[in-house]
Protein backbone atom coordinates (compact mmCIF):
# COMPACT_ATOMS: atom_id res chain seq x y z
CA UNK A 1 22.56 7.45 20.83
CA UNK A 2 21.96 8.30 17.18
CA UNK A 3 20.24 5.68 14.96
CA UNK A 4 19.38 5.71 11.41
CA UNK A 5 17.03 4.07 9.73
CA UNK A 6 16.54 2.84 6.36
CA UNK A 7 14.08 1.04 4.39
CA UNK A 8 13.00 -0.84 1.24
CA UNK A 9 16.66 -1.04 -0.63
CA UNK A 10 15.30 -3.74 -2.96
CA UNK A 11 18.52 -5.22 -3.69
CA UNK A 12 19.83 -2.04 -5.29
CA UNK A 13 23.16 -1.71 -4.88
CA UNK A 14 23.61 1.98 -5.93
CA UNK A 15 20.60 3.17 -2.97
CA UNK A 16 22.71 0.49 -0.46
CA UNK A 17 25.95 2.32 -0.96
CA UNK A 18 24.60 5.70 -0.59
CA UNK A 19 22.95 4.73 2.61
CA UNK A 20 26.14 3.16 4.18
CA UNK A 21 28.02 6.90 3.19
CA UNK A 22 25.56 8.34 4.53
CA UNK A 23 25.26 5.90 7.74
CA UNK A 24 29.19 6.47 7.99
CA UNK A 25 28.88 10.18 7.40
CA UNK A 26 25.69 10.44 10.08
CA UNK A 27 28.02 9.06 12.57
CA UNK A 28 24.96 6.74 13.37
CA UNK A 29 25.67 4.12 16.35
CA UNK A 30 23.29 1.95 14.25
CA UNK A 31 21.40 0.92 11.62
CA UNK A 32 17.81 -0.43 11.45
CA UNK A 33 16.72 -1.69 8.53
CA UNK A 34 13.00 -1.64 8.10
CA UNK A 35 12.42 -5.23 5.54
CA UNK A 36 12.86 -5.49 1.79
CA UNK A 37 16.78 -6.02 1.53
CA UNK A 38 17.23 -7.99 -1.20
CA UNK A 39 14.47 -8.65 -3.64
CA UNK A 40 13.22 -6.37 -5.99
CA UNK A 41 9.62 -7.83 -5.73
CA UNK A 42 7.13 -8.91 -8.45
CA UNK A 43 5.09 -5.22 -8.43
CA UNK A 44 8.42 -3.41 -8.59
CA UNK A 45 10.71 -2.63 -11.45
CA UNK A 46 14.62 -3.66 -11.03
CA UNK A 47 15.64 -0.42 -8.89
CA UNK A 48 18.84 1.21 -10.10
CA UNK A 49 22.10 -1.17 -9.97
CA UNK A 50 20.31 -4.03 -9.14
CA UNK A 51 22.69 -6.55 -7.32
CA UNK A 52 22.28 -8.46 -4.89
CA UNK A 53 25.46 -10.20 -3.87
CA UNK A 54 27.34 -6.41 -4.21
CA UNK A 55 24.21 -5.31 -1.52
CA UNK A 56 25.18 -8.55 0.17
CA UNK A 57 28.85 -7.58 0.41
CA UNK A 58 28.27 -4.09 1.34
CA UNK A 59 26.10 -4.64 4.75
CA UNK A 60 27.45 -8.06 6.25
CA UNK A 61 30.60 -6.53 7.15
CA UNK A 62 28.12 -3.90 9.15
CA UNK A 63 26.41 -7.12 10.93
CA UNK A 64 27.39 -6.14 14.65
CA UNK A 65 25.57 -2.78 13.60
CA UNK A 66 22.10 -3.61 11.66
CA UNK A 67 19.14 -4.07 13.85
CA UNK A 68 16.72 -5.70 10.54
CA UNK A 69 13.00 -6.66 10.89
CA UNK A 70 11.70 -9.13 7.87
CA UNK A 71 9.99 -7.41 5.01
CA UNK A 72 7.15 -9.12 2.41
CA UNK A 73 9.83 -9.04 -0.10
CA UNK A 74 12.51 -11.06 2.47
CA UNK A 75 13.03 -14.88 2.61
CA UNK A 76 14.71 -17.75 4.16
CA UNK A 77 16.65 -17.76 1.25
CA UNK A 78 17.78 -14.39 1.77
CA UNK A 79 18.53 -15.16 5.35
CA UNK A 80 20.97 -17.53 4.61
CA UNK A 81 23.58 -14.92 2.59
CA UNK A 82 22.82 -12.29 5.39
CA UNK A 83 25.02 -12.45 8.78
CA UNK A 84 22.40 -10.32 10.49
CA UNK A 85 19.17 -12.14 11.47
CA UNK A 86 16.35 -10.27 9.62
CA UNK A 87 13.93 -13.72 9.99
CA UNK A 88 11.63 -12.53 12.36
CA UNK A 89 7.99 -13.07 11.44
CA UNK A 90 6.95 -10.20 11.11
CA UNK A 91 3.20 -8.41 11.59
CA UNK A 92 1.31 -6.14 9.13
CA UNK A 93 1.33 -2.77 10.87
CA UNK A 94 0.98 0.59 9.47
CA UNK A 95 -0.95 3.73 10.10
CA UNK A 96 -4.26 1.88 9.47
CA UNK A 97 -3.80 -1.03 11.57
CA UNK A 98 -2.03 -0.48 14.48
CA UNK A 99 -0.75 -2.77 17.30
CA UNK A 100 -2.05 -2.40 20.53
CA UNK A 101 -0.52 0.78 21.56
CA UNK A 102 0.06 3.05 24.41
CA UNK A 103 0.01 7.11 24.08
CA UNK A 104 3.73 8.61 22.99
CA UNK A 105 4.90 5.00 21.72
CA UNK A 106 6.24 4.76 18.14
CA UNK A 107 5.22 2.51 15.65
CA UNK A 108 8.17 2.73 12.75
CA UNK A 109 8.20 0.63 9.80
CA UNK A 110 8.95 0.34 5.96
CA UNK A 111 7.25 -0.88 3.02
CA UNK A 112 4.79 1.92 1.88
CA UNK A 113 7.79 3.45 0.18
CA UNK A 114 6.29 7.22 1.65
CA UNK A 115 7.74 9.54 4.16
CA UNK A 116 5.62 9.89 7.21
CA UNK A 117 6.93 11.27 10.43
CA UNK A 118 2.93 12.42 12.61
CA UNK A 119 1.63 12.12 16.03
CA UNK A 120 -1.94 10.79 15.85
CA UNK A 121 -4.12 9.58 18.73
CA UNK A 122 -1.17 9.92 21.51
CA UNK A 123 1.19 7.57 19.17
CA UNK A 124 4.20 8.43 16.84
CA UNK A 125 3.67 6.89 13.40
CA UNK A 126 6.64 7.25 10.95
CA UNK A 127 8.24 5.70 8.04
CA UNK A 128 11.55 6.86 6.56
CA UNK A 129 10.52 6.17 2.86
CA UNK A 130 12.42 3.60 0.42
CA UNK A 131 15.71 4.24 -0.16
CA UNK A 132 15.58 2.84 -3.92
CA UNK A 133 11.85 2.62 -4.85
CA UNK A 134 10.32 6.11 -3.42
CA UNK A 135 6.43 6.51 -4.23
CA UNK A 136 6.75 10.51 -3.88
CA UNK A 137 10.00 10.49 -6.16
CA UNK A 138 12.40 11.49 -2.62
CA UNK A 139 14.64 8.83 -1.62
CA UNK A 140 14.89 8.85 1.93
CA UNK A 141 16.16 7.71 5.04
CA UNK A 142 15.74 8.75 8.46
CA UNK A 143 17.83 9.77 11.61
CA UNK A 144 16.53 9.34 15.36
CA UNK A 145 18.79 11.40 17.63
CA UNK A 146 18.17 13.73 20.47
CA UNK A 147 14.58 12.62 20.98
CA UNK A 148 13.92 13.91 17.63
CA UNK A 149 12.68 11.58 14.17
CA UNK A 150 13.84 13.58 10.85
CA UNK A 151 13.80 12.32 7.39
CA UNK A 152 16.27 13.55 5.10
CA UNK A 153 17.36 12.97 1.21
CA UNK A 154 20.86 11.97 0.73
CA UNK A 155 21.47 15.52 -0.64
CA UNK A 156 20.96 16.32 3.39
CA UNK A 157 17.23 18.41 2.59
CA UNK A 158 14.76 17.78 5.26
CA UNK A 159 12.05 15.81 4.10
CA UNK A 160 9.95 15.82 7.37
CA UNK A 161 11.28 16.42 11.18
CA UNK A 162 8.90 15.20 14.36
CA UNK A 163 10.30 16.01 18.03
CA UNK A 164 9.18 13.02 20.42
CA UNK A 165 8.08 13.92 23.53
């Protein structure tokens, strides 16, 4: 099974599209989406093409493929234009405050907007990036296939690669 994972689109239609071509393109069986659909957010500027209801369009005809977990940035509001469930409460994990883990689980998620893809204490710790709002200027997504975690750009460079054990 290959999965690809994306994160942080903030409602940008233009980062959306690319990631669906690129979802399409992948071959991907399906796509998680790591929080932060929607809504730019109040610390954010707009991202480029900034539009919801085209972002809307775009993924709910995808529904039977998105796995989404709820990001800060995602409401009940936003649930109810979505035909995925993304409502989930979700937790505050990240590198510095992990969940109770065991050695050679992964902990993915969103919202840092940074690439990470590291083993560290016996546990897999990645993050594909933001697809629209990238902190290290590389917007990102990432691919799980063959046991293996890689982040790429949409110009298909290889931003960081990880082979799980």
């Amino acid at each position: 099974m290959k999965v690809m994972f994306i994160s942080d689109i903030h409602g940008s239609y233009y980062w959306a599209n690319k990631a669906i071509e690129k979802y399409h393109e992948e071959k991907a069986d399906k796509l998680i989406i790591l929080g932060d659909i929607l809504y730019h957010g109040p610390r954010n500027d707009l991202p480029k093409d900034y539009n919801c209801k085209k972002v809307i369009a775009l993924l709910n005809p995808l529904k039977k493929d998105i796995i989404a977990v709820r990001g800060n940035c995602d409401s009940e509001v936003d649930q109810m234009v979505l035909d995925f469930p993304m409502r989930s409460d979700y937790a505050l994990f990240n590198e510095d405050q992990l969940p109770l883990l065991n050695e050679n689980d992964v902990l993915i998620y969103g919202h840092f907007h940074k690439p990470l893809a590291k083993k560290e204490n016996g546990i897999y710790i990645l993050n594909p990036s933001s697809i629209s709002l990238p902190k290290e200027g590389t917007n990102s997504y990432g691919i799980y296939e063959n046991d293996c975690f890689t982040i790429k750009t949409f110009d298909n460079e290889i931003v960081k690669q990880i082979q799980l054990d």
